[in-house]
C-alpha atoms as a PDB file:
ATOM      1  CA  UNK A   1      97.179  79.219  81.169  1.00  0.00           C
ATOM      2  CA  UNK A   2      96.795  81.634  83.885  1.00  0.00           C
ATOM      3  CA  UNK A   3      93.316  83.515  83.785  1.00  0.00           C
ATOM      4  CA  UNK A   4      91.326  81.269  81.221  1.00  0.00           C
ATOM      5  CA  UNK A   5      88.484  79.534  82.698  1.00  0.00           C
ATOM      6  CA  UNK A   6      86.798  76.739  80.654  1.00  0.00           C
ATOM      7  CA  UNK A   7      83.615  78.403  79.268  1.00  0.00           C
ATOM      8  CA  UNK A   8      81.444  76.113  80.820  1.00  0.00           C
ATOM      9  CA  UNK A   9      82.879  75.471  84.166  1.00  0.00           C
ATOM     10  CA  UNK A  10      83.057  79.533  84.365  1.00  0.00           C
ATOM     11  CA  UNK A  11      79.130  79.705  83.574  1.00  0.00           C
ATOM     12  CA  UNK A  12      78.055  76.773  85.971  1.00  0.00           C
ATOM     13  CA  UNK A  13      79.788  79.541  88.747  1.00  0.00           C
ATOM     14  CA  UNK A  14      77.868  82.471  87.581  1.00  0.00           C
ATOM     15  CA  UNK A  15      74.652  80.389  87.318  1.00  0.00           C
ATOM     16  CA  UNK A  16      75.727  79.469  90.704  1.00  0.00           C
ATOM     17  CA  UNK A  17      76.102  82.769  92.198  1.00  0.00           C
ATOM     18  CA  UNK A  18      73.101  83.886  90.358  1.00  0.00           C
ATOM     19  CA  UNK A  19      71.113  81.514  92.167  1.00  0.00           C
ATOM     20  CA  UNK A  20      72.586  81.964  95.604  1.00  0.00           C
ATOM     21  CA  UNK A  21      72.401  85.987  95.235  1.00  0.00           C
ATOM     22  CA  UNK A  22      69.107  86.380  93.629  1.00  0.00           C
ATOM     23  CA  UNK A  23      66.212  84.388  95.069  1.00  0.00           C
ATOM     24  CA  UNK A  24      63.785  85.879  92.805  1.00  0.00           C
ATOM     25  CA  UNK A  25      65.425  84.219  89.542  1.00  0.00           C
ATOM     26  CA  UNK A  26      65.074  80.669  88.951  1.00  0.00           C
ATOM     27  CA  UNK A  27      68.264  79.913  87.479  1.00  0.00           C
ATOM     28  CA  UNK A  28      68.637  76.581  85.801  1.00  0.00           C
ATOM     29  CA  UNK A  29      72.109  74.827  85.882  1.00  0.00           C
ATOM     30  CA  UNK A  30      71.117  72.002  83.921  1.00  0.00           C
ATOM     31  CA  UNK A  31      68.827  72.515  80.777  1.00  0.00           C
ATOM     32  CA  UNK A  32      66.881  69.151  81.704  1.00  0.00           C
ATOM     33  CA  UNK A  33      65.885  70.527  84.683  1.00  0.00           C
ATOM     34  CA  UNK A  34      63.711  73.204  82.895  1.00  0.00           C
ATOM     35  CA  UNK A  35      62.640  74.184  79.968  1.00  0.00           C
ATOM     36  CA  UNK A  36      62.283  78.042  80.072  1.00  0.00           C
ATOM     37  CA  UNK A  37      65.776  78.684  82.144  1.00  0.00           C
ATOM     38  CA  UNK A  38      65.914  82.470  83.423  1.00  0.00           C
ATOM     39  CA  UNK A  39      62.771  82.874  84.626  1.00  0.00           C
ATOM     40  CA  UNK A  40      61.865  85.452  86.957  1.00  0.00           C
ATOM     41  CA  UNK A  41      59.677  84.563  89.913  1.00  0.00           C
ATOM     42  CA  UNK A  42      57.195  86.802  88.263  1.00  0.00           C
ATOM     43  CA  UNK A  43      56.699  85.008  85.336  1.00  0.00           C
ATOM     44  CA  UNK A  44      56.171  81.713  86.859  1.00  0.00           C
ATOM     45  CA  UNK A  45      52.867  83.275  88.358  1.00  0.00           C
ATOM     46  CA  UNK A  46      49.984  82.050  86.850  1.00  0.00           C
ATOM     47  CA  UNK A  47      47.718  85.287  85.546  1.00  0.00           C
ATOM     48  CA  UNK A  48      45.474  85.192  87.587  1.00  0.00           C
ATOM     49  CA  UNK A  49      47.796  85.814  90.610  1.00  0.00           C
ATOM     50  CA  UNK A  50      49.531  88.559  88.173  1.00  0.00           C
ATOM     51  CA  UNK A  51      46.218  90.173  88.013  1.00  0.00           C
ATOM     52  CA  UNK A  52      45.158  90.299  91.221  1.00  0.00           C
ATOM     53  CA  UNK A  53      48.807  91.596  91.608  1.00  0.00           C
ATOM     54  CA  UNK A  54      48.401  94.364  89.780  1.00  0.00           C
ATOM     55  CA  UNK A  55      44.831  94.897  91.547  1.00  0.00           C
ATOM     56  CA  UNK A  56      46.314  95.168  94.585  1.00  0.00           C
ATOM     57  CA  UNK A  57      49.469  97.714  93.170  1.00  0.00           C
ATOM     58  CA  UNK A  58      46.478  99.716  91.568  1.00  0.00           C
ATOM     59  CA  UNK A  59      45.031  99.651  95.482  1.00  0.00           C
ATOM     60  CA  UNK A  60      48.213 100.645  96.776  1.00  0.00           C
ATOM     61  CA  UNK A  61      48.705 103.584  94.200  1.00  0.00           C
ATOM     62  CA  UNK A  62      45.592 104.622  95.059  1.00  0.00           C
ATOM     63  CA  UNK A  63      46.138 104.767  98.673  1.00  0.00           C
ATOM     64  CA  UNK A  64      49.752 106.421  98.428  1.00  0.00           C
ATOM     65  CA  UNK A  65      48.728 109.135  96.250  1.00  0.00           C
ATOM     66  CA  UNK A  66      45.367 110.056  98.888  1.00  0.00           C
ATOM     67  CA  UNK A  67      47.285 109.958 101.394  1.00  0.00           C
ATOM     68  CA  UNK A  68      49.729 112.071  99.616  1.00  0.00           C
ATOM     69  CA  UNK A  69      46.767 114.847  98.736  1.00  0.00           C
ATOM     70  CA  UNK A  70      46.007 114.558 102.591  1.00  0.00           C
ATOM     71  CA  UNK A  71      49.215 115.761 103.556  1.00  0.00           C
ATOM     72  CA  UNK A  72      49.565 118.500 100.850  1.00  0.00           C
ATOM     73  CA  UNK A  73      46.161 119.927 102.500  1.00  0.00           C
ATOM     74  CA  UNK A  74      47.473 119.255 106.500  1.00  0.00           C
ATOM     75  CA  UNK A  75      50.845 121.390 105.371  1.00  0.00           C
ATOM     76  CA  UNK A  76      48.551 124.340 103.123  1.00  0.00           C
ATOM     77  CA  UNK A  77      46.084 124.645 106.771  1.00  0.00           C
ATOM     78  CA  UNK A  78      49.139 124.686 108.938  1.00  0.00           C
ATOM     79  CA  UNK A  79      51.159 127.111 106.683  1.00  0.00           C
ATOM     80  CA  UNK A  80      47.850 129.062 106.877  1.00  0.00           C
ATOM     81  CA  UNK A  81      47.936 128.979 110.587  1.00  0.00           C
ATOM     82  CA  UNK A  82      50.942 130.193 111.389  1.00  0.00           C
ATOM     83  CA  UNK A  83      50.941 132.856 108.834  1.00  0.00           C
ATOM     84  CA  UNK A  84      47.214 134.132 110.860  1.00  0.00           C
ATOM     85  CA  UNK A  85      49.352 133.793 113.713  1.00  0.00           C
ATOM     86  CA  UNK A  86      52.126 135.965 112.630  1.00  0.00           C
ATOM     87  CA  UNK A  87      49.475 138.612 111.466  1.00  0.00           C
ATOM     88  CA  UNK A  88      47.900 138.342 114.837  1.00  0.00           C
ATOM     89  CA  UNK A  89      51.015 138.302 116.973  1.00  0.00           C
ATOM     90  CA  UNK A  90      52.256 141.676 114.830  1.00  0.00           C
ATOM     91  CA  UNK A  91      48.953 143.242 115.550  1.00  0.00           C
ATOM     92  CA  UNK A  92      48.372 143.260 119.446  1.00  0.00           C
ATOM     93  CA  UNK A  93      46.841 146.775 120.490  1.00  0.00           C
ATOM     94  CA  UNK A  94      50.265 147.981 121.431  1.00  0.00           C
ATOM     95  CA  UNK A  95      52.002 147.304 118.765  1.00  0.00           C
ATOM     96  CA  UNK A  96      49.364 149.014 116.402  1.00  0.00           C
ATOM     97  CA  UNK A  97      49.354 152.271 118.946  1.00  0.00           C
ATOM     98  CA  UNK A  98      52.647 152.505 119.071  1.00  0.00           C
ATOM     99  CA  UNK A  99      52.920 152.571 114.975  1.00  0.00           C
ATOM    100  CA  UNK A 100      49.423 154.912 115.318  1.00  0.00           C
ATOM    101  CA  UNK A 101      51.825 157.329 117.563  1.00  0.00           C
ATOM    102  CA  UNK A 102      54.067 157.546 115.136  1.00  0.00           C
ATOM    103  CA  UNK A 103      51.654 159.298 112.122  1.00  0.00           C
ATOM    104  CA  UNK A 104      51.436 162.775 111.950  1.00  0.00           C
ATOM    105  CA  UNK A 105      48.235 164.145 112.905  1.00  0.00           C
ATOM    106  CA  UNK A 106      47.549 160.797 115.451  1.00  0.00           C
ATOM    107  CA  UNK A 107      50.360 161.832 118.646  1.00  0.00           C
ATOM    108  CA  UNK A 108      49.341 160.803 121.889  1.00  0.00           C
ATOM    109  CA  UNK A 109      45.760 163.274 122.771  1.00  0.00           C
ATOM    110  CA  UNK A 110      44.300 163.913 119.652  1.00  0.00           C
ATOM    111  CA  UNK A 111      41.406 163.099 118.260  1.00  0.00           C
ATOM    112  CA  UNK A 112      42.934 160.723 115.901  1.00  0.00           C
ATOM    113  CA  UNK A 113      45.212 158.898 118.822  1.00  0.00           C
ATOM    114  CA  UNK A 114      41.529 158.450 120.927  1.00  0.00           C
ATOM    115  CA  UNK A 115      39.720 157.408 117.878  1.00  0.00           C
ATOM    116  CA  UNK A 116      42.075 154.666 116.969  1.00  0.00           C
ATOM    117  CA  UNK A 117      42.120 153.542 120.852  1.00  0.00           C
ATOM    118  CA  UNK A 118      38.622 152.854 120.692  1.00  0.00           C
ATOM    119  CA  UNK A 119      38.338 151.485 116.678  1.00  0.00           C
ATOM    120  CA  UNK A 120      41.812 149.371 117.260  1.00  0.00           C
ATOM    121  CA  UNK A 121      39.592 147.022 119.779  1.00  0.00           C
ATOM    122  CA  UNK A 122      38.177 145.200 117.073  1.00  0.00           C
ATOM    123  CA  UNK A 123      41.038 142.372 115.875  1.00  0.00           C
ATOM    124  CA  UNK A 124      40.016 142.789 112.148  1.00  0.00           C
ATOM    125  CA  UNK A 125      40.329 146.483 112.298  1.00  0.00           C
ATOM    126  CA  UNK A 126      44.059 146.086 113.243  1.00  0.00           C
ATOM    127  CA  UNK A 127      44.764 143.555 111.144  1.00  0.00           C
ATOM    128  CA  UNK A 128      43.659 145.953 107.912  1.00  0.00           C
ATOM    129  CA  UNK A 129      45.720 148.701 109.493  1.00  0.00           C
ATOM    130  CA  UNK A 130      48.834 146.063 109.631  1.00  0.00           C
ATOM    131  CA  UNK A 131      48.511 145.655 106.001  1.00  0.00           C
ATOM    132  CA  UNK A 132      48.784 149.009 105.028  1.00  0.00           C
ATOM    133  CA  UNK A 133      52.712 149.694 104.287  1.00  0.00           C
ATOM    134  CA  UNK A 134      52.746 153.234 103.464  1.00  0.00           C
ATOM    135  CA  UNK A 135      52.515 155.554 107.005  1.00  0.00           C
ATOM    136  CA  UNK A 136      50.580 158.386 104.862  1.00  0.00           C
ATOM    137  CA  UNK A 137      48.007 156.269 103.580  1.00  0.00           C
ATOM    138  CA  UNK A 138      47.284 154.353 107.228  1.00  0.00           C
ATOM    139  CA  UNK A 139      46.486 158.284 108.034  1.00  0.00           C
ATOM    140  CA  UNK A 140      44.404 158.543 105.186  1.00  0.00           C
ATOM    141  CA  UNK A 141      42.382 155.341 106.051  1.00  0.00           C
ATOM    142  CA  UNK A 142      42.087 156.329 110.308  1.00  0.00           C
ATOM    143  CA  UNK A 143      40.649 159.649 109.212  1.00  0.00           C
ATOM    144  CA  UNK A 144      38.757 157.494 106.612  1.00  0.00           C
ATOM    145  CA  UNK A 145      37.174 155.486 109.198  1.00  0.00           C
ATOM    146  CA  UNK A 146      36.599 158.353 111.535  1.00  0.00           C
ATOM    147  CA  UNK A 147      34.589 160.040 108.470  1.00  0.00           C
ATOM    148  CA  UNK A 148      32.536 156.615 108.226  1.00  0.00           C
ATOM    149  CA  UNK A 149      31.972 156.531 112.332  1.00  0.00           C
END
């Protein structure tokens, strides 16, 4: 009969292969050579080394998931670096002055131009400028500040 394996014979191969491909299973070929066939490494641990297992997996959760909140707060600080650093770099003193140029009321001479020169020295001052999208209201706020000087 081609293709029938004797039910037994065909067993004893997977058992074998079992046993060869999977270390961690204690396969049994012969009943009398165990009891409890198909047992798993894992359960041929006594509990107290399952235990201490488990002890040590706690441990190791532990571990993974600090180290995992350290890197979530190394990525937020550099994120927040380099986004100061983009503020910064868009807010040298000539690249504010030459936006400040640009308003009406602040060209090159007047009293608004020579104001910001001299308020525009101070990093923090620029950076608040920066943020400001709408040209009319950085006007409003230079003249703002000039009111306050």
């Amino acid at each position: 009969m081609l293709g029938h394996h004797h039910p037994v014979n065909f067993h004893l191969k997977v058992l074998r292969h079992l046993r060869m491909t999977s270390p961690r299973l204690k396969v049994v070929i012969d009943a009398s050579e165990d009891p409890f066939p198909f047992q798993t490494a894992e359960d041929m641990k006594s509990p107290t080394l399952r235990g201490e297992e488990r002890a040590g997996a706690a441990e190791q959760d532990r571990r993974e998931k600090k180290l995992s909140q350290q890197i979530d707060r190394l990525i937020t600080l550099v994120e927040n670096r380099n986004v100061a650093v983009a503020m910064r770099k868009n807010t040298s003193i000539p690249e504010v002055m030459r936006v400040v140029e640009s308003l009406p009321g602040a060209e090159p001479g007047s009293k608004l131009w020579f104001f910001a020169t001299r308020l525009f020295l101070s990093q923090e001052k620029r950076e608040m400028f920066c943020t400001i999208k709408d040209p009319n209201l950085k006007v409003q706020w230079l003249n703002y500040e000039l009111a306050e000087k």
